[in-house]
Protein backbone atom coordinates (compact mmCIF):
# COMPACT_ATOMS: atom_id res chain seq x y z
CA UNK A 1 19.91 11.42 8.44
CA UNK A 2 17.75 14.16 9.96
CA UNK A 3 13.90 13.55 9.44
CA UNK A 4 11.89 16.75 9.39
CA UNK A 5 8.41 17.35 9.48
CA UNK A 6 6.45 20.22 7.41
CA UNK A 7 2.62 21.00 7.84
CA UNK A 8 2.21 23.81 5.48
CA UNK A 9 3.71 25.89 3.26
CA UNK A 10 7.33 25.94 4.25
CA UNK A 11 7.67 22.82 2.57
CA UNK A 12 7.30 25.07 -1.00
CA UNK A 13 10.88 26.65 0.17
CA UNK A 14 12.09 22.97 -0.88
CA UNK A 15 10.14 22.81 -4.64
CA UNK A 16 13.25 22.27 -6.42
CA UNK A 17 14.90 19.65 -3.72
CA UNK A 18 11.71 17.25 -4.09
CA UNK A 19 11.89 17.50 -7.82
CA UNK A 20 15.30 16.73 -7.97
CA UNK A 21 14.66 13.20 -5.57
CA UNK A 22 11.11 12.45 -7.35
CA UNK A 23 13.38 11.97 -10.60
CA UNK A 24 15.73 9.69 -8.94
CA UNK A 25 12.96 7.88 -7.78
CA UNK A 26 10.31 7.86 -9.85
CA UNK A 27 12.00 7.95 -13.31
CA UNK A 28 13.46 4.32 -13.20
CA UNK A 29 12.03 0.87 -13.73
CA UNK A 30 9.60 -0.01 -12.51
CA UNK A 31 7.53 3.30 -12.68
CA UNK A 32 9.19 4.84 -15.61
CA UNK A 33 7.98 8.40 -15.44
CA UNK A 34 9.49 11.23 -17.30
CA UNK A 35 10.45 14.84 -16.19
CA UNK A 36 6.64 16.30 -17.03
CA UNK A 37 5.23 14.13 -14.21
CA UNK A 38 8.01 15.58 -11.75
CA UNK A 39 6.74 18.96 -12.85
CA UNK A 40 3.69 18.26 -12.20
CA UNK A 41 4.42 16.75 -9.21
CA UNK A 42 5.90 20.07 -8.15
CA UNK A 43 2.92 22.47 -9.55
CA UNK A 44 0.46 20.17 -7.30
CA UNK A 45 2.46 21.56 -4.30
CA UNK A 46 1.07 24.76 -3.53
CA UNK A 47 -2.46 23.13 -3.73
CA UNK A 48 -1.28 19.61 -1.25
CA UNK A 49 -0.29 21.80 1.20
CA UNK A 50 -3.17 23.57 1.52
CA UNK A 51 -5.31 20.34 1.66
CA UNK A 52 -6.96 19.49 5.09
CA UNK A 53 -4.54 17.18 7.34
CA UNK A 54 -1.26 18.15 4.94
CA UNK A 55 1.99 16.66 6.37
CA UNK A 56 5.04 16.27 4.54
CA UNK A 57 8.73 14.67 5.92
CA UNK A 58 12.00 15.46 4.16
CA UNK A 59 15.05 13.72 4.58
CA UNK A 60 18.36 15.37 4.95
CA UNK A 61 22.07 14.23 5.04
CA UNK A 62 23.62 17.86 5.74
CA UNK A 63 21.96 20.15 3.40
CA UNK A 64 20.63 17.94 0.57
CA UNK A 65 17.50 16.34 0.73
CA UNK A 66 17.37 12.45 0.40
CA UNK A 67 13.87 11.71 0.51
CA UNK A 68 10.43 12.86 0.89
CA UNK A 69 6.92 11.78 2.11
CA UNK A 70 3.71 13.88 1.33
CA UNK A 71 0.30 13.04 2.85
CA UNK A 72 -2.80 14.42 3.87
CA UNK A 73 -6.49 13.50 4.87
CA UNK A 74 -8.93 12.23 1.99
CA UNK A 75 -12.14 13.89 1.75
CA UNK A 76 -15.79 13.34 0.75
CA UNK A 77 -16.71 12.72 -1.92
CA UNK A 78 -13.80 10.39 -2.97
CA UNK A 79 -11.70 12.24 -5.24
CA UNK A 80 -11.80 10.89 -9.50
CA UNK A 81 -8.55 12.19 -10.76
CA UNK A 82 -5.38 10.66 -10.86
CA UNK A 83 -5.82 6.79 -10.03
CA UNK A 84 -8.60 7.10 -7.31
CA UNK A 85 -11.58 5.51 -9.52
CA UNK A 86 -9.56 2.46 -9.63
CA UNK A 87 -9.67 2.22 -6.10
CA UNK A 88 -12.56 2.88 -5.76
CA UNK A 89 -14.21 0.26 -8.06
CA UNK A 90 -12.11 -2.21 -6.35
CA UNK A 91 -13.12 -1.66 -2.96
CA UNK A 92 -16.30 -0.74 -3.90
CA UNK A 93 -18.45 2.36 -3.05
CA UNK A 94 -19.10 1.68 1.43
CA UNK A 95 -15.78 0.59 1.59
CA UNK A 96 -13.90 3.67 0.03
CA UNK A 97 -16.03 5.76 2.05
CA UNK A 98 -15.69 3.52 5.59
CA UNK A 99 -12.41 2.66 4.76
CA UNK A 100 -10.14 5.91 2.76
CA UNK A 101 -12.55 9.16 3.20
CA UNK A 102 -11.32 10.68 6.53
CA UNK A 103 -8.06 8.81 6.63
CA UNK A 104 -5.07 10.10 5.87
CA UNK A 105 -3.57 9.26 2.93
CA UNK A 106 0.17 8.87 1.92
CA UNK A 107 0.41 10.51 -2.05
CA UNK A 108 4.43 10.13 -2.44
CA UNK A 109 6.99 8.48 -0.75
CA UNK A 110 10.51 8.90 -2.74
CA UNK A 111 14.01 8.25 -1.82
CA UNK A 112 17.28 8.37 -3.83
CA UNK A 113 18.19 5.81 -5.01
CA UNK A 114 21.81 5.93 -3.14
CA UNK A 115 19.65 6.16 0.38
CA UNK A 116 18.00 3.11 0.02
CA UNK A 117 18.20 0.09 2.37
CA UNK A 118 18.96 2.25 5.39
CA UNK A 119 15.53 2.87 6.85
CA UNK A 120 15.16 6.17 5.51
CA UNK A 121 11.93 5.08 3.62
CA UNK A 122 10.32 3.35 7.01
CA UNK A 123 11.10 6.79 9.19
CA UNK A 124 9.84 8.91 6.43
CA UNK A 125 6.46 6.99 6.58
CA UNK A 126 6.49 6.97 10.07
CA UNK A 127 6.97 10.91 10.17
CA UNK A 128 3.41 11.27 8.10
CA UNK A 129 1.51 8.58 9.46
CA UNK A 130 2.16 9.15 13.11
CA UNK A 131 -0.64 11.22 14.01
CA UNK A 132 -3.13 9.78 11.41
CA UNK A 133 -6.67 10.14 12.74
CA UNK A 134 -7.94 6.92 14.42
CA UNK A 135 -4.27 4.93 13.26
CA UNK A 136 -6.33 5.15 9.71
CA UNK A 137 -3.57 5.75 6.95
CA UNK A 138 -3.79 4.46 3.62
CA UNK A 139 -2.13 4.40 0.38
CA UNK A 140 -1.87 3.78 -3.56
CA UNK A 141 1.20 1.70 -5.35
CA UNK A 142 1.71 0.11 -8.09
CA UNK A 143 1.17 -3.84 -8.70
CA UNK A 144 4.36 -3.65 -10.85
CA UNK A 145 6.60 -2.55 -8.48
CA UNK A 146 7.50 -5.49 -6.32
CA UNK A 147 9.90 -3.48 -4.63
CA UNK A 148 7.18 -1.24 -3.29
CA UNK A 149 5.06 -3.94 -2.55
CA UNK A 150 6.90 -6.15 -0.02
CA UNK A 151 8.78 -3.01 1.45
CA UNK A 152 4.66 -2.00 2.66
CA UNK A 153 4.25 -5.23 3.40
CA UNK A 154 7.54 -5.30 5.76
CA UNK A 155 5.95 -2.85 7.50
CA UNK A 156 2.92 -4.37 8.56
CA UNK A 157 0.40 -2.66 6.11
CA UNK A 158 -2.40 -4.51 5.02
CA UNK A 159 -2.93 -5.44 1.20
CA UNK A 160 -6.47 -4.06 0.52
CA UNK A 161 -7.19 -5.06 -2.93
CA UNK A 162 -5.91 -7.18 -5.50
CA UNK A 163 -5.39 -6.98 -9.15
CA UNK A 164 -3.56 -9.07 -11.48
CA UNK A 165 -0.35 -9.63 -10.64
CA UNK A 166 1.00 -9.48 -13.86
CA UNK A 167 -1.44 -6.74 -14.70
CA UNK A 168 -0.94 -2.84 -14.25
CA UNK A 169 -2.82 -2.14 -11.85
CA UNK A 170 -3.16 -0.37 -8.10
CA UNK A 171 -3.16 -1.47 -4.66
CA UNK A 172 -4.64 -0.16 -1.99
CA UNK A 173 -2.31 -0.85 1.64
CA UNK A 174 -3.77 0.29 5.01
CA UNK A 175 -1.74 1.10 7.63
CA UNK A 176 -0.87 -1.46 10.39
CA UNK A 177 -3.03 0.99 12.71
CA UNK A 178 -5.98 0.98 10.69
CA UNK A 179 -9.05 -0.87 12.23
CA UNK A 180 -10.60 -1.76 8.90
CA UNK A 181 -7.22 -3.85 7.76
CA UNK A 182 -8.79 -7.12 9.57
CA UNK A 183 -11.53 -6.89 7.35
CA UNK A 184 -9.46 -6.60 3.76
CA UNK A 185 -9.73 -10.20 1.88
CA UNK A 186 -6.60 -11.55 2.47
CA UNK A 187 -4.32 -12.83 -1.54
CA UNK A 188 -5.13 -16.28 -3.01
């Protein structure tokens, strides 16, 4: 697998590639999403890349991509679309400021499903956080997805918050380098 790492706009030559993995990923249990939120996911491209601190990694094996990680810094004021106010009322106002706003922040991280278990999603995560201002990266996932869960766990990130575990809610993970994840309460 080849790992390659995009900063701007040349990752828009590859639209139809990350649409094609986001619905391998993304359109199974446990997220269940449908082909509108892959579109979506693709018209939101020209705008990511444009965002301050944009990096993206793509996965190939030959020609074809495999996988895909998109990231970028988070900005003040803390953004309210998407799934952001929940994070926000969970860490609270000082901390979503201290903690996310300035950090960069990992918005998709998809593999096919046939690439899984071989490391690809670990170097793809690497790829975007490796020059994170400070070692600060951060990230949203799902409570529902177990899978998710304990592979961000694996990696050392830090469980931020904590919903119901049966629940639907989000999670907040910081990054192993981030200097805040001593201070997140640790699970029951």
């Amino acid at each position: 697998m080849d790992i390659r790492v995009f900063k701007g706009t040349g990752l828009l030559d590859h639209a139809a590639a990350l649409r094609s993995v986001y619905v391998d990923a993304f359109c199974a249990p446990p997220w269940h999403e449908d082909e509108e939120k892959a579109a979506e996911f693709v018209v939101r491209l020209p705008v990511n890349v444009g965002r301050p601190g944009f990096t993206a990694a793509l996965a190939f094996a030959g020609p074809e991509v495999v996988g895909f990680a998109t990231a970028w810094t988070t900005l003040v004021p803390f953004p309210t679309d998407r799934c952001y106010p929940q994070a926000a009322v969970s860490l609270g106002p000082v901390r979503t400021v201290e903690w996310l706003c300035g950090a960069r922040e990992i918005d998709e991280l998809a593999v096919r499903p046939d690439a899984r278990g071989t490391g690809l999603a670990a170097g793809l995560l690497e790829a975007v956080t490796a020059d994170a201002p400070d070692g600060r990266s951060w990230l949203l996932t799902s409570v529902q997805s177990g899978r998710a869960m304990s592979f961000y766990r694996r990696r050392g990130w830090t469980q931020a918050t904590h919903p119901a575990p049966d629940g639907k809610g989000i999670v907040v993970f910081l990054s192993p380098g981030h200097p805040a994840r001593h201070l997140a309460v640790p699970p029951l």
